[in-house]
N, C-alpha and C. Protein backbone atom coordinates (compact mmCIF):
# COMPACT_ATOMS: atom_id res chain seq x y z
N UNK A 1 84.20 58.70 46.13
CA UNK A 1 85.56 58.36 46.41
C UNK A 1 86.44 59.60 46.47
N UNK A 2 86.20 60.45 45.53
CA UNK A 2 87.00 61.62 45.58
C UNK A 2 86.60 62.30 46.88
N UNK A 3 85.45 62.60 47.45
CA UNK A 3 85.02 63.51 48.44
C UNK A 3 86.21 62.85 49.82
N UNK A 4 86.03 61.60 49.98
CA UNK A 4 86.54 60.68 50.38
C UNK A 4 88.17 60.96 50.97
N UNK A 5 88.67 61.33 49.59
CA UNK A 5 90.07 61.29 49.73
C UNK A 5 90.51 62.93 49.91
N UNK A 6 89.66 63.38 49.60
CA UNK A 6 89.68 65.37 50.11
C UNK A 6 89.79 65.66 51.40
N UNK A 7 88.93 64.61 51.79
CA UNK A 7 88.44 65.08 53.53
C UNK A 7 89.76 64.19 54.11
N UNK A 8 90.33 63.30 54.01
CA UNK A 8 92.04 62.77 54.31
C UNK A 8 93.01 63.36 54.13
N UNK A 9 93.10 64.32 52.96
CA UNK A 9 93.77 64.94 52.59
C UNK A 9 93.89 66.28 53.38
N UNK A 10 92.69 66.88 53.83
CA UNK A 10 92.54 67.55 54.87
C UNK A 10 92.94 67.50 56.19
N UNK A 11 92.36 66.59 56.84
CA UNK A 11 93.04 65.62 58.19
C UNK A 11 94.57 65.49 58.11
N UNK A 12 95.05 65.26 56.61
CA UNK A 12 96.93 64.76 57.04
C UNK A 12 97.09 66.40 56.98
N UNK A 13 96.81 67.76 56.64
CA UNK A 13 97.18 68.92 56.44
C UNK A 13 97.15 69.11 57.99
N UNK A 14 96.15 68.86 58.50
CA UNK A 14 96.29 69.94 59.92
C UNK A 14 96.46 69.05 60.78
N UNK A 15 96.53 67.55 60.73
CA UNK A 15 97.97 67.21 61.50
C UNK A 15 99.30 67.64 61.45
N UNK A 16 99.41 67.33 59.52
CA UNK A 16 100.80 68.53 60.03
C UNK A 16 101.11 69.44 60.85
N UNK A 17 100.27 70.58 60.31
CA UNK A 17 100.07 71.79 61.10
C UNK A 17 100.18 71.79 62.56
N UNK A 18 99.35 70.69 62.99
CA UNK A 18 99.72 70.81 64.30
C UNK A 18 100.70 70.56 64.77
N UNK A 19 101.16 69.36 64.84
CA UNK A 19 102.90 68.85 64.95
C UNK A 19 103.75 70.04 64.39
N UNK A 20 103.68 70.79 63.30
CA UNK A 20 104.53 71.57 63.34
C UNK A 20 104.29 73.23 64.36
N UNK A 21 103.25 73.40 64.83
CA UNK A 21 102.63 74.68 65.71
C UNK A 21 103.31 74.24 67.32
N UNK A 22 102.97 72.84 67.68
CA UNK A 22 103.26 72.37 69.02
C UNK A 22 104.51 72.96 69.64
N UNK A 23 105.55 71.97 69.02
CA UNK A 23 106.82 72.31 69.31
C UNK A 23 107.09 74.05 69.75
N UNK A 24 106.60 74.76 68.91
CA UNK A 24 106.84 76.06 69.31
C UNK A 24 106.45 76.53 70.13
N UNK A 25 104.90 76.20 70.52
CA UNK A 25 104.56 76.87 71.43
C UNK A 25 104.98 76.23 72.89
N UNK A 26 105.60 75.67 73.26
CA UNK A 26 106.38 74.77 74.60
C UNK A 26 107.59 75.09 74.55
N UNK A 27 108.14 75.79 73.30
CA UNK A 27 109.29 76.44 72.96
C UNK A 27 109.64 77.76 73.98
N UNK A 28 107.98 78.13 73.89
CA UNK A 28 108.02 79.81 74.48
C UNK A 28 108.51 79.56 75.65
N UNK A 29 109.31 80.99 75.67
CA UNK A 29 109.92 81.21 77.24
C UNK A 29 109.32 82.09 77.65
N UNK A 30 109.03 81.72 78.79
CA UNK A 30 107.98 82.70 80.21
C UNK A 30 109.44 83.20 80.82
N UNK A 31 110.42 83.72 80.69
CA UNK A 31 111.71 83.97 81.62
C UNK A 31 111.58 85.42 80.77
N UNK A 32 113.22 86.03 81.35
CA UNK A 32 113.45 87.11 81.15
C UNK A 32 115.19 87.43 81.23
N UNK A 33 116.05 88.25 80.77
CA UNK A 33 117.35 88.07 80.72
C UNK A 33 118.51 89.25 81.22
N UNK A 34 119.13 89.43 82.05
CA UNK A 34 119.64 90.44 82.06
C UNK A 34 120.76 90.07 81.82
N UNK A 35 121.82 90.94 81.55
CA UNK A 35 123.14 91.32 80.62
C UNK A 35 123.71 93.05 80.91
N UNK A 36 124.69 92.85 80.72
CA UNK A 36 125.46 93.87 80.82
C UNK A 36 127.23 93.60 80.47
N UNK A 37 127.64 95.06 80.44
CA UNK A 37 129.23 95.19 80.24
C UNK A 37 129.85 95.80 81.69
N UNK A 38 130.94 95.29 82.23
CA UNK A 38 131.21 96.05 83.32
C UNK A 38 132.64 96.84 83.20
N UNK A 39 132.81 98.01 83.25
CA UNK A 39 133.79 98.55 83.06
C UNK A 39 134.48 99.27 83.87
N UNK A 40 135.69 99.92 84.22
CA UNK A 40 136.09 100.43 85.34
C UNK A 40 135.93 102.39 84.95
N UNK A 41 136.95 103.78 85.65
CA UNK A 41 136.06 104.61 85.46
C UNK A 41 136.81 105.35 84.05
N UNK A 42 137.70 104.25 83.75
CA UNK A 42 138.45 104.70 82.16
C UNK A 42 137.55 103.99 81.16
N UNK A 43 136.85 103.10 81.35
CA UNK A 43 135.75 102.71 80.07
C UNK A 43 136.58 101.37 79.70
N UNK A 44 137.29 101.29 80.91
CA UNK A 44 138.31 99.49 80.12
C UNK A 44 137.45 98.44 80.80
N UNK A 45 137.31 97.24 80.40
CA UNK A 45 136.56 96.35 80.74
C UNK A 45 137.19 95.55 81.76
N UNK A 46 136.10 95.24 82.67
CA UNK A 46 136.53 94.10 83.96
C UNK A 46 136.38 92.95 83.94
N UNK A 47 137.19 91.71 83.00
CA UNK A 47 137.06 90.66 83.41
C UNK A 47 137.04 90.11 84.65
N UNK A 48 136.38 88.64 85.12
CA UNK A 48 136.59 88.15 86.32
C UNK A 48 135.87 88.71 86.89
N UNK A 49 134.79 89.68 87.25
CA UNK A 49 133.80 90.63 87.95
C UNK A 49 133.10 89.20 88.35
N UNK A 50 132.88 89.32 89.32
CA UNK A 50 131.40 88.40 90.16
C UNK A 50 130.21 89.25 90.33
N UNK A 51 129.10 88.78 89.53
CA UNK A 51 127.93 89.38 89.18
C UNK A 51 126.82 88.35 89.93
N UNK A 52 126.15 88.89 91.27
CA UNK A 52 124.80 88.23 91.86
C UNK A 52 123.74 89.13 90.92
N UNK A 53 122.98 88.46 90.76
CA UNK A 53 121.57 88.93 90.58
C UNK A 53 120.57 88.25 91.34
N UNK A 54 119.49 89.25 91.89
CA UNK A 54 119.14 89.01 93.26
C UNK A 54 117.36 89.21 92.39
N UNK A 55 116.82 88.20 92.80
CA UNK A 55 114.98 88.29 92.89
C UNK A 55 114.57 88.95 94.09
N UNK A 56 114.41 90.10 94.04
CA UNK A 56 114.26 90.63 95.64
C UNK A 56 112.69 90.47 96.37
N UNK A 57 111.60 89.50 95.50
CA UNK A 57 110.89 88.98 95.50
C UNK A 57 111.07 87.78 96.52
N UNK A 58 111.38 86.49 96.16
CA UNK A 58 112.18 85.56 95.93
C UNK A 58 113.44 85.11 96.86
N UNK A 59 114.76 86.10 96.91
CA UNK A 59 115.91 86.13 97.52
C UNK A 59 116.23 85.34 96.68
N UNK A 60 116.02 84.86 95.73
CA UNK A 60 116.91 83.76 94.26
C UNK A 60 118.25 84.05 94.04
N UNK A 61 119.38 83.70 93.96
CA UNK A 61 120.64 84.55 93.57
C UNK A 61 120.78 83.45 92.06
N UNK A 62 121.66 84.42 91.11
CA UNK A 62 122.13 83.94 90.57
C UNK A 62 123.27 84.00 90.06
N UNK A 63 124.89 83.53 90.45
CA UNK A 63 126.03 84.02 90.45
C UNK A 63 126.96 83.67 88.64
N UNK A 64 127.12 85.02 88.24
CA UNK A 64 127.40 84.72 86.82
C UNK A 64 129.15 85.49 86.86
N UNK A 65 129.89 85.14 85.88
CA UNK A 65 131.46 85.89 85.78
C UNK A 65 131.59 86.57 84.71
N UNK A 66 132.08 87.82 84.46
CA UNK A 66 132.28 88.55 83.37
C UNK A 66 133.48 87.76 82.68
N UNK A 67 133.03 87.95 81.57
CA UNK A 67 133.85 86.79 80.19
C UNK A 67 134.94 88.34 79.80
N UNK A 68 136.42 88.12 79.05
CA UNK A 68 137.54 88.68 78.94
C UNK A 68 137.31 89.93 78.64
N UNK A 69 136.08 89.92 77.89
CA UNK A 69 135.39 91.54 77.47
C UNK A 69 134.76 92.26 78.26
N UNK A 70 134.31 91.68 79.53
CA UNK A 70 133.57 92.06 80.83
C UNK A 70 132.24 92.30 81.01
N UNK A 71 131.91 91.31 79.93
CA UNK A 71 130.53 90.50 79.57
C UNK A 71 129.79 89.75 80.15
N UNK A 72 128.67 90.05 81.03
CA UNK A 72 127.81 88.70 81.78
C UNK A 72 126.41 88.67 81.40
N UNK A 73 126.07 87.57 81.34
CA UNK A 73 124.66 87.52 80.84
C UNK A 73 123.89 86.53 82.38
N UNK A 74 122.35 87.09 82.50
CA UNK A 74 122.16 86.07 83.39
C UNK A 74 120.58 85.69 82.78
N UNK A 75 120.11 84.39 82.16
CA UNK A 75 119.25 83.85 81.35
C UNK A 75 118.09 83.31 82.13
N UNK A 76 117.21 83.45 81.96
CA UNK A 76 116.15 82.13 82.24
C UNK A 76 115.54 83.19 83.38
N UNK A 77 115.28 84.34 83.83
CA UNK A 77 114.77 84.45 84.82
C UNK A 77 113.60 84.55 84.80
N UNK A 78 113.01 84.09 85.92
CA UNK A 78 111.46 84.90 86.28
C UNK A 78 111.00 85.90 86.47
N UNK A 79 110.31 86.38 85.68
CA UNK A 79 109.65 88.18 85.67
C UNK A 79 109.74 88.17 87.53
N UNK A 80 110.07 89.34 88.07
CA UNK A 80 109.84 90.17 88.82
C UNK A 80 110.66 91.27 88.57
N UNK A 81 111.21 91.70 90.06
CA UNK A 81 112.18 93.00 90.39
C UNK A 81 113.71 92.10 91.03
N UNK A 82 114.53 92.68 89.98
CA UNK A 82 115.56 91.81 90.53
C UNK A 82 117.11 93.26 91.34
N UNK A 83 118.03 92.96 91.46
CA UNK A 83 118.82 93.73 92.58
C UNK A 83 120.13 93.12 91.41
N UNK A 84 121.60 93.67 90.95
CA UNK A 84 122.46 93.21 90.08
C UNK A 84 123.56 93.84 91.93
N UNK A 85 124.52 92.88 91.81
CA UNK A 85 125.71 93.18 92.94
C UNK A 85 126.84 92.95 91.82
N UNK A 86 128.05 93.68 91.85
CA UNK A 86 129.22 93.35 90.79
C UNK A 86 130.00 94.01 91.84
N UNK A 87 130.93 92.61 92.10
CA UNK A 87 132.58 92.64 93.08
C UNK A 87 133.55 92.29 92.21
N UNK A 88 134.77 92.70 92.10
CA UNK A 88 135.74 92.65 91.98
C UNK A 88 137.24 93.03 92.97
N UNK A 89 137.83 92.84 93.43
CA UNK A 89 139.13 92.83 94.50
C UNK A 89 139.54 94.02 93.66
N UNK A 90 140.00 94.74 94.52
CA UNK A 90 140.53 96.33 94.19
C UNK A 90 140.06 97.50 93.65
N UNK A 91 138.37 96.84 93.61
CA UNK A 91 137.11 98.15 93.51
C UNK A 91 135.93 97.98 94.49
N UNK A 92 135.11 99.41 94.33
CA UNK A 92 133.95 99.30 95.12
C UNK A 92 133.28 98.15 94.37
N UNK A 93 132.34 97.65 95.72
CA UNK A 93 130.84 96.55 95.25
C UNK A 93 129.98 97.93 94.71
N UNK A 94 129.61 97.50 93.74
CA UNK A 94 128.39 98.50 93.23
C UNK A 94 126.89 97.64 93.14
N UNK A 95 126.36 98.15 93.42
CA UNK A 95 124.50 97.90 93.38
C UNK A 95 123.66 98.47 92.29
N UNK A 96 122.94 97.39 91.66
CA UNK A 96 122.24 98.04 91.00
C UNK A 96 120.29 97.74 91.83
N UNK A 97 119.56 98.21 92.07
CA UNK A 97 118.61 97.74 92.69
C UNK A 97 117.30 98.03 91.42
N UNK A 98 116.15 97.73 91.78
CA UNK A 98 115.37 97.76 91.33
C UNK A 98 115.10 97.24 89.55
N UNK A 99 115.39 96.40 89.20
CA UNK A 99 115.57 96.57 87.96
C UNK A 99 114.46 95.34 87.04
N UNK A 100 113.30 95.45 86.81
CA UNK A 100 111.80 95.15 86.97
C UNK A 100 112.07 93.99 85.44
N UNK A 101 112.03 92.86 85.72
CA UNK A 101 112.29 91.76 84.37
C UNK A 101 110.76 91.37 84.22
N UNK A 102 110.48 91.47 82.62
CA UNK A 102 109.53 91.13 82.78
C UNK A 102 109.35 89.71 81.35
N UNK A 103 108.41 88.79 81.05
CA UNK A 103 108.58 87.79 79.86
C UNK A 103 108.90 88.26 79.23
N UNK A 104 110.18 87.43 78.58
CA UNK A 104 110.89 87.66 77.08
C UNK A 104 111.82 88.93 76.63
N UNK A 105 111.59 89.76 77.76
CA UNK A 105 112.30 91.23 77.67
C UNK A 105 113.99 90.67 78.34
N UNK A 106 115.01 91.27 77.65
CA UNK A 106 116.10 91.52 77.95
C UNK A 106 116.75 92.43 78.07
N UNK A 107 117.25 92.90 79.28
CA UNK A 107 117.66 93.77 79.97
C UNK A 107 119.16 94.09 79.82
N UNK A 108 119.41 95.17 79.57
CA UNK A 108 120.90 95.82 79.66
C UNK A 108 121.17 96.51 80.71
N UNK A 109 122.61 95.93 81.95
CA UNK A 109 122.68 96.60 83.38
C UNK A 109 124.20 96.60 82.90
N UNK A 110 124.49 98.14 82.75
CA UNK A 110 125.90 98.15 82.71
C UNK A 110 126.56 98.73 83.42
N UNK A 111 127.06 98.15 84.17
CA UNK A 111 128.26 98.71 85.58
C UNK A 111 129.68 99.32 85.19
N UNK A 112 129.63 100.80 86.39
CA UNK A 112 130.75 100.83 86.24
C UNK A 112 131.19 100.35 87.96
N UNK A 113 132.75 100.39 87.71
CA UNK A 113 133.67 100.00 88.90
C UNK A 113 134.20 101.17 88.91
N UNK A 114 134.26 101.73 90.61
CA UNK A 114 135.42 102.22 90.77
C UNK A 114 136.76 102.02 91.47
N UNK A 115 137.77 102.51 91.66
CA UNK A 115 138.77 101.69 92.48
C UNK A 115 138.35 102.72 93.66
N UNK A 116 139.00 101.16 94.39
CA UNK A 116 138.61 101.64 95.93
C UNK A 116 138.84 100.12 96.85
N UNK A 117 138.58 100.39 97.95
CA UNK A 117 138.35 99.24 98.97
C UNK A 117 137.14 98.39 98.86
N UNK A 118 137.43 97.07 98.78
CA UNK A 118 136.04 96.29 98.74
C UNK A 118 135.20 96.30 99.71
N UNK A 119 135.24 97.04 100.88
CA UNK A 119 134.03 97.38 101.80
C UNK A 119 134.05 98.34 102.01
N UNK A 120 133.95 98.86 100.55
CA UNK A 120 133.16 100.06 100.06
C UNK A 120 131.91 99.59 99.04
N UNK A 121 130.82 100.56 98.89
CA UNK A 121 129.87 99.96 97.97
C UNK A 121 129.52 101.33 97.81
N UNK A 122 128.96 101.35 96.45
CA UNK A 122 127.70 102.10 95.46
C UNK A 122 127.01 101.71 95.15
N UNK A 123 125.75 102.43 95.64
CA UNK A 123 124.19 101.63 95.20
C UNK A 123 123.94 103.11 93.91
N UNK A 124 123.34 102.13 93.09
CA UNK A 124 122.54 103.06 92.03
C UNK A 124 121.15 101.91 92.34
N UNK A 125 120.43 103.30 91.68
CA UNK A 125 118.92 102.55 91.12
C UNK A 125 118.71 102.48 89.80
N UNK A 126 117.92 101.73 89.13
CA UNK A 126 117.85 101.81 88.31
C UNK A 126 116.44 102.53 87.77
N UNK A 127 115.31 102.85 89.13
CA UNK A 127 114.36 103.54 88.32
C UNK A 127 114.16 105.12 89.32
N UNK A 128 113.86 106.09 88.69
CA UNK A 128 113.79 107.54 88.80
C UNK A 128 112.82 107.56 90.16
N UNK A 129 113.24 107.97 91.06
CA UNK A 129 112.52 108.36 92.72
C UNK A 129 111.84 109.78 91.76
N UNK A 130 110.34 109.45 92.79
CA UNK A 130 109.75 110.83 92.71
C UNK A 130 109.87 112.18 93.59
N UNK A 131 109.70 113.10 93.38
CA UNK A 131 110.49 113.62 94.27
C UNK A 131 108.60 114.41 94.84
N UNK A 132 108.92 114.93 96.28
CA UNK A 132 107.80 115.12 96.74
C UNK A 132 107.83 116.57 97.72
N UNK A 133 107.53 117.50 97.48
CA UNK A 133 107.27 119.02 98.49
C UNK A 133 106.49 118.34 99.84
N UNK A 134 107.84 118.56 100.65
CA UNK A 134 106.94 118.33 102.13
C UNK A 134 106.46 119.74 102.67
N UNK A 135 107.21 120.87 102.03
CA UNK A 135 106.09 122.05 102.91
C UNK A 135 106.52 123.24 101.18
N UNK A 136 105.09 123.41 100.95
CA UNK A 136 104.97 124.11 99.89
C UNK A 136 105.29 125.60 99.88
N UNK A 137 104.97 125.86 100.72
CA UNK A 137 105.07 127.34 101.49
C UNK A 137 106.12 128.14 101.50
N UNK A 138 105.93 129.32 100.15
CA UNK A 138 107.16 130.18 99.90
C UNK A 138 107.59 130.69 101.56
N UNK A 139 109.18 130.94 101.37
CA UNK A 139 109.95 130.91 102.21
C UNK A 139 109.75 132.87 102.59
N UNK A 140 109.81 132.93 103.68
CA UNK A 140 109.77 134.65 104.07
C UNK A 140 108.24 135.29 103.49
N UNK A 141 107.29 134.45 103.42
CA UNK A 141 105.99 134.80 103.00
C UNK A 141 104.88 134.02 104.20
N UNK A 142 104.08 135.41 104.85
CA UNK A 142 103.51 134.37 105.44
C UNK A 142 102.29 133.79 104.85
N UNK A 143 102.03 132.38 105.44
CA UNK A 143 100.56 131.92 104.95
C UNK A 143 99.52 132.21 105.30
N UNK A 144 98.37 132.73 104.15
CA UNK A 144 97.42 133.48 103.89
C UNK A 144 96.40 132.50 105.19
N UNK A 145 95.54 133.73 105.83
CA UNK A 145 94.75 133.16 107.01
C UNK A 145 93.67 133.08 106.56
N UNK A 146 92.63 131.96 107.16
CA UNK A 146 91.86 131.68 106.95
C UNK A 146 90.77 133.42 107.61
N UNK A 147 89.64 133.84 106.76
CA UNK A 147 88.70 134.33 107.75
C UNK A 147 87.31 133.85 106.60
N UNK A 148 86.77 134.03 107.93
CA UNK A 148 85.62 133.02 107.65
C UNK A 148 84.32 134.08 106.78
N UNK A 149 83.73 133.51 106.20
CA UNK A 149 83.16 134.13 104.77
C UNK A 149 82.18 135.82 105.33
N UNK A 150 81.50 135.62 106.31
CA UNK A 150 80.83 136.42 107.60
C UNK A 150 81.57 137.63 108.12
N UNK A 151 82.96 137.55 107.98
CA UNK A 151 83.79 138.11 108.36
C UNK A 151 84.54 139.36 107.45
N UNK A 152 83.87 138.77 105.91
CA UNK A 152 85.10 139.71 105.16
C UNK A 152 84.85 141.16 104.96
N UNK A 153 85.21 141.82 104.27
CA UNK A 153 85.24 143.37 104.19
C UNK A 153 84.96 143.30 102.41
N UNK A 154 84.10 143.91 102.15
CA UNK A 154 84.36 144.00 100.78
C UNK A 154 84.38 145.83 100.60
N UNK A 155 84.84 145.73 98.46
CA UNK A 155 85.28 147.20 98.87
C UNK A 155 83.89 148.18 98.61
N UNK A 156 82.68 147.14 98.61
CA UNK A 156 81.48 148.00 98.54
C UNK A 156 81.11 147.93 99.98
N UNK A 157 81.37 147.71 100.70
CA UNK A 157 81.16 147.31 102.54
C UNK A 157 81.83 148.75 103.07
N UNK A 158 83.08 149.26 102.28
CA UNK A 158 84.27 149.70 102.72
C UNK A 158 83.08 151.39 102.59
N UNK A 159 83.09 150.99 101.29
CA UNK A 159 81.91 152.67 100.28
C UNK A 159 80.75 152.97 101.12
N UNK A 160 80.24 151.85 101.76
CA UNK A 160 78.64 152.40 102.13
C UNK A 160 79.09 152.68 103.80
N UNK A 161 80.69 152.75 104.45
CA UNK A 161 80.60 153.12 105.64
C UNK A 161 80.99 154.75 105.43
N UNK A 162 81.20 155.24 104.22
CA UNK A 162 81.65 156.91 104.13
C UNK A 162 80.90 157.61 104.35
């Protein structure tokens, strides 16, 4: 009888367990979050900013408003590479491009504004271009010629013609 009531006692434990494990794991979020502050080029904040964020995957938009502090958050996304646009009337559109969301990571994109005409724009990136030598070749030096191995002079070649 005792063995009985051990092995029940067991069974109601990791039912618990389970019922309490479930919920969480359906809990998890597969998304990703970006956020930022947008400010103008004195460091004062831009309420009212219209913030797209772009899946450039995708073409997904998602249109969010900077809150009085010039605060936007944009929640729930799907990992890829997303593009941030922030307009406001009486500054440039600024761009942010490239900016790689991946699960559960939250992202900080903080814009500035500058004043200006609204068809004007600034693109930034957000990740470092490599930079690449298209011609290596010191400048006012010429490049060393090929001669072919048959051809060379050495300085014991040079000794045994004296």
């Amino acid at each position: 009888m005792q063995h009985r009531s051990s092995a029940l006692a067991a069974v109601a434990c990791s039912l618990v367990l389970l019922v309490a494990v479930v919920p969480r794991a359906s809990a998890q979020q597969f998304t990703g979050t970006i956020q930022g502050i947008v400010q103008d080029a004195t460091a004062a904040v831009i309420p009212g900013a219209d913030v797209s964020v772009i899946n450039v995957g995708t073409n997904e938009v998602r249109h969010v408003t900077t809150d009085r502090d010039g605060a936007y958050v944009a929640p729930q996304l799907k990992p890829g590479v997303y593009r941030v646009i922030v307009e406001r009337t009486g500054f440039r559109t600024t761009t942010v491009d490239e900016i790689k969301i991946d699960v559960q990571q939250i992202r900080a994109v903080d814009v500035r504004l500058d004043i200006g005409w609204t068809a004007e724009t600034v693109s930034v990136s957000a990740t470092v271009q490599s930079v690449l030598a298209r011609n290596a070749e010191p400048r006012g030096h010429p490049r060393p010629r090929f001669v072919p191995l048959h051809q060379r002079r050495t300085q014991r070649d040079e000794r045994s013609d004296d």
